[in-house]
C-alpha atoms as a PDB file:
ATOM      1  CA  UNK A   1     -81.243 -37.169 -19.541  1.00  0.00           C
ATOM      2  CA  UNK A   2     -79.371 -34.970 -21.424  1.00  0.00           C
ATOM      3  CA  UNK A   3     -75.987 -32.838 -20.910  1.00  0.00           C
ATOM      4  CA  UNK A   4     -73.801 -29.656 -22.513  1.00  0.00           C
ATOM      5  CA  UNK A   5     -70.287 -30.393 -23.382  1.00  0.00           C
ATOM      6  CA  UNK A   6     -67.755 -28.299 -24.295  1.00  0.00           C
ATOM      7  CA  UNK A   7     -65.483 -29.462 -27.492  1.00  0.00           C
ATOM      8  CA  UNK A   8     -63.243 -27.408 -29.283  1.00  0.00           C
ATOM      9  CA  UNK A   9     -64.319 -23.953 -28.815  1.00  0.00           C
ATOM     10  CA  UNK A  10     -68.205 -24.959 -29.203  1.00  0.00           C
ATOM     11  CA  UNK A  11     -70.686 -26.155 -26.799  1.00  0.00           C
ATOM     12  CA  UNK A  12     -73.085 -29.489 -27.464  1.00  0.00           C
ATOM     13  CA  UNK A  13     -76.021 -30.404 -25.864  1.00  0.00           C
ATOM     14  CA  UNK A  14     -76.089 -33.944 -26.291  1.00  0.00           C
ATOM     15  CA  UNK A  15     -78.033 -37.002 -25.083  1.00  0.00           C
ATOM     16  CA  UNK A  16     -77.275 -40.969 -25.186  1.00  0.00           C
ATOM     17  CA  UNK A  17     -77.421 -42.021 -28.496  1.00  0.00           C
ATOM     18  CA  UNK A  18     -76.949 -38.919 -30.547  1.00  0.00           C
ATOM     19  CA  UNK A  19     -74.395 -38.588 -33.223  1.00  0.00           C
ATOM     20  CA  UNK A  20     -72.687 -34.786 -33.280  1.00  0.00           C
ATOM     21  CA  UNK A  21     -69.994 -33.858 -35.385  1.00  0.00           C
ATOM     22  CA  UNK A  22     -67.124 -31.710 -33.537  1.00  0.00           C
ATOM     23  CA  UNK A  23     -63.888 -30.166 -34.434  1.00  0.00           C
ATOM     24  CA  UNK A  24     -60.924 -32.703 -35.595  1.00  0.00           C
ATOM     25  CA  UNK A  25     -59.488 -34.735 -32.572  1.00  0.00           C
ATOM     26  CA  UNK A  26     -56.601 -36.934 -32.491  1.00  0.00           C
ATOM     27  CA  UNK A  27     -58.315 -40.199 -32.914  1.00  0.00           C
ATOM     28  CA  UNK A  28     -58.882 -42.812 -34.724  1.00  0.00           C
ATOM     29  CA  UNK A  29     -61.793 -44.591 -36.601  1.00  0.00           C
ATOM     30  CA  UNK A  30     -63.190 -47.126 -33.355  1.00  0.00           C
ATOM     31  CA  UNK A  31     -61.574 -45.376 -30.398  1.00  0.00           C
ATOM     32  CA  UNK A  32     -62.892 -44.383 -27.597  1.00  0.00           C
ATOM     33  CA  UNK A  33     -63.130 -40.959 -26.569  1.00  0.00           C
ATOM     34  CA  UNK A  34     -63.624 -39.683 -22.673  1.00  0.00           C
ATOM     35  CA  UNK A  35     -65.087 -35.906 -22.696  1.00  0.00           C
ATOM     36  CA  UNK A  36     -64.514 -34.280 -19.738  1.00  0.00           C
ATOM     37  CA  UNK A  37     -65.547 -30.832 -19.699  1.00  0.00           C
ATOM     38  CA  UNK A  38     -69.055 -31.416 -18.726  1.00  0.00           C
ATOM     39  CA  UNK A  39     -70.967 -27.941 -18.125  1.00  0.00           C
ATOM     40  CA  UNK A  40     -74.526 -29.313 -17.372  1.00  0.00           C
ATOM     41  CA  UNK A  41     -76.437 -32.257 -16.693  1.00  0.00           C
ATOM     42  CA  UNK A  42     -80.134 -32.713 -16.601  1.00  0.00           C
ATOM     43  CA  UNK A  43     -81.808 -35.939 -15.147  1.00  0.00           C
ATOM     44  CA  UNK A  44     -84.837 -36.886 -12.928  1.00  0.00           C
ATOM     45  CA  UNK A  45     -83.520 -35.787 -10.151  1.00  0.00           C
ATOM     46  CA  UNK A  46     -82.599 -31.971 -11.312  1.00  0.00           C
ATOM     47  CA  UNK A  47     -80.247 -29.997 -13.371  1.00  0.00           C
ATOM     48  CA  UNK A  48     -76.196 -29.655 -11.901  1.00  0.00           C
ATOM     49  CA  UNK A  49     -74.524 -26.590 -13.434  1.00  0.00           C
ATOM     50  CA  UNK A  50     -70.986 -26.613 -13.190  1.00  0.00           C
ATOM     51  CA  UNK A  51     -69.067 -23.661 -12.013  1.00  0.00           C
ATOM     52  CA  UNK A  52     -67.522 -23.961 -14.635  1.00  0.00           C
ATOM     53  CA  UNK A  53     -67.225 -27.793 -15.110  1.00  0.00           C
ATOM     54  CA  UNK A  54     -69.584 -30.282 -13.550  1.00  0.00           C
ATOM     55  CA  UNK A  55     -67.126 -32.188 -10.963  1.00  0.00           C
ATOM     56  CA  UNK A  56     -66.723 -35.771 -11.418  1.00  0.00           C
ATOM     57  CA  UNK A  57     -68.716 -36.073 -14.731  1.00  0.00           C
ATOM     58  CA  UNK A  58     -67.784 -36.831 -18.179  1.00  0.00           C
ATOM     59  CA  UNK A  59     -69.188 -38.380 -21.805  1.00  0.00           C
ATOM     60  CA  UNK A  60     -68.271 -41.729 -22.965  1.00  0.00           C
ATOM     61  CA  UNK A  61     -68.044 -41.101 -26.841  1.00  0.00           C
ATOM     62  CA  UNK A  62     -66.791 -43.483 -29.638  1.00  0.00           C
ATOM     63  CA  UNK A  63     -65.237 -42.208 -33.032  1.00  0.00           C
ATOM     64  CA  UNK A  64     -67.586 -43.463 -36.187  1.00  0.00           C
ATOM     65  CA  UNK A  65     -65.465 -40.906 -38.424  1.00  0.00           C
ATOM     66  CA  UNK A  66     -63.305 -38.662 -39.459  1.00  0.00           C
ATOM     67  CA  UNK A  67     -64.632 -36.591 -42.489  1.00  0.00           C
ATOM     68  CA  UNK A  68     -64.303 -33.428 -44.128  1.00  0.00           C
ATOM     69  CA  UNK A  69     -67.487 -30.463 -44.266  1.00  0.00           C
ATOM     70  CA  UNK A  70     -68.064 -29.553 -47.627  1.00  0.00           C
ATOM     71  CA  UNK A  71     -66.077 -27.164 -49.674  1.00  0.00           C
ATOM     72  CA  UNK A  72     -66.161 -23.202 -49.025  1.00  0.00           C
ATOM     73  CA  UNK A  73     -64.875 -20.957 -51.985  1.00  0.00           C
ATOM     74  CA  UNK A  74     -63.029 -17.779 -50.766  1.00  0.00           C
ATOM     75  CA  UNK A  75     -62.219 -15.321 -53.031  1.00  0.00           C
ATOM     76  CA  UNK A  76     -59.875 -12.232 -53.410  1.00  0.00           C
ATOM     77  CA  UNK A  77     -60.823  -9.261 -55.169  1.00  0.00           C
ATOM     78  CA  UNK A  78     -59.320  -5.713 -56.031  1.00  0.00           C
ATOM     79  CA  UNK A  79     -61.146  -3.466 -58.404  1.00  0.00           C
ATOM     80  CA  UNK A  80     -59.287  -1.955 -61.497  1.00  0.00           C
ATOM     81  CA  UNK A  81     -55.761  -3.661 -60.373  1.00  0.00           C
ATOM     82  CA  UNK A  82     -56.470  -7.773 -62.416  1.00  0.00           C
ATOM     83  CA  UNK A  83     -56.216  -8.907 -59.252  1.00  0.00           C
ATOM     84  CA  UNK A  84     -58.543 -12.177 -58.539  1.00  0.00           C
ATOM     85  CA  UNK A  85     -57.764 -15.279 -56.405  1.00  0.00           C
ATOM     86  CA  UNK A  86     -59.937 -18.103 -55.469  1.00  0.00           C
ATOM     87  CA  UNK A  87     -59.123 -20.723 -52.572  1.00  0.00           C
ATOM     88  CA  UNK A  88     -61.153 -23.726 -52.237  1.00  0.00           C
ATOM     89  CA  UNK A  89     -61.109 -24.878 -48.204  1.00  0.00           C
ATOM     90  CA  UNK A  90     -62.792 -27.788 -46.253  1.00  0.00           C
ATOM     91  CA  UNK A  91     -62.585 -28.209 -42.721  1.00  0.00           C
ATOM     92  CA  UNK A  92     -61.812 -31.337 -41.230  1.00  0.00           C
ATOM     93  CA  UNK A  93     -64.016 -32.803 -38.198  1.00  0.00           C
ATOM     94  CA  UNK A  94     -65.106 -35.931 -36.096  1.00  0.00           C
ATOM     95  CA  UNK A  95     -68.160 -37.976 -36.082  1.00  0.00           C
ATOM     96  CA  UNK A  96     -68.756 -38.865 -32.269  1.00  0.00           C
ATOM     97  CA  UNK A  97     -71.524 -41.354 -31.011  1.00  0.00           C
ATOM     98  CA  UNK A  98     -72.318 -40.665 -27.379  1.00  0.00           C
ATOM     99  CA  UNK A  99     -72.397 -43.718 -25.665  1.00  0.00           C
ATOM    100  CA  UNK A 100     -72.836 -42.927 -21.850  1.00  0.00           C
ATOM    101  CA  UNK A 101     -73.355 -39.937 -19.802  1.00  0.00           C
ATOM    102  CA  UNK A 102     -71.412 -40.397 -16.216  1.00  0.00           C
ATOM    103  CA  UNK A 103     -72.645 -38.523 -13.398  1.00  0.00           C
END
């Protein structure tokens, strides 16, 4: 059984069990996190595609994290004018555990 959420402005296909990192939500370390944007589901019995959203279903997740990606270096650069800058940036984002897929 497996399912494709919607989180952020990216889409997951997920399964009990897996761990998936998504953009930062407003949790904390141990909640517990209902997704509800559901846009497929795939069991024994078939595949339900939402139009857009699957009604009625959602993803049980818990928070194991909150963590930052590793750093990205931007730089700024104009030829013949001494003009450099470097920015250092790391994005912040959510480790989620799916726990339970609810038809």
């Amino acid at each position: 059984m497996y399912a494709v959420i919607k989180s952020g402005s990216k889409q997951y296909r997920i399964s009990e069990g897996d761990v998936i990192n998504v953009e930062t939500l407003p949790n904390a370390v141990g909640d517990e996190v209902e997704l509800d944007r559901v846009l497929l589901i795939s069991d024994e019995s078939g595949v339900k595609v939402g139009q857009p959203l699957v009604k009625g279903a959602k993803v049980l997740t818990r928070v194991e994290a909150i963590e930052k990606a590793r750093k990205i270096l931007v730089w700024k650069y104009r030829p013949k004018q001494r003009y450099r800058r470097r920015r250092g940036h790391r994005q912040t984002y959510t480790r989620l555990r799916i726990e339970k897929i609810v038809q």
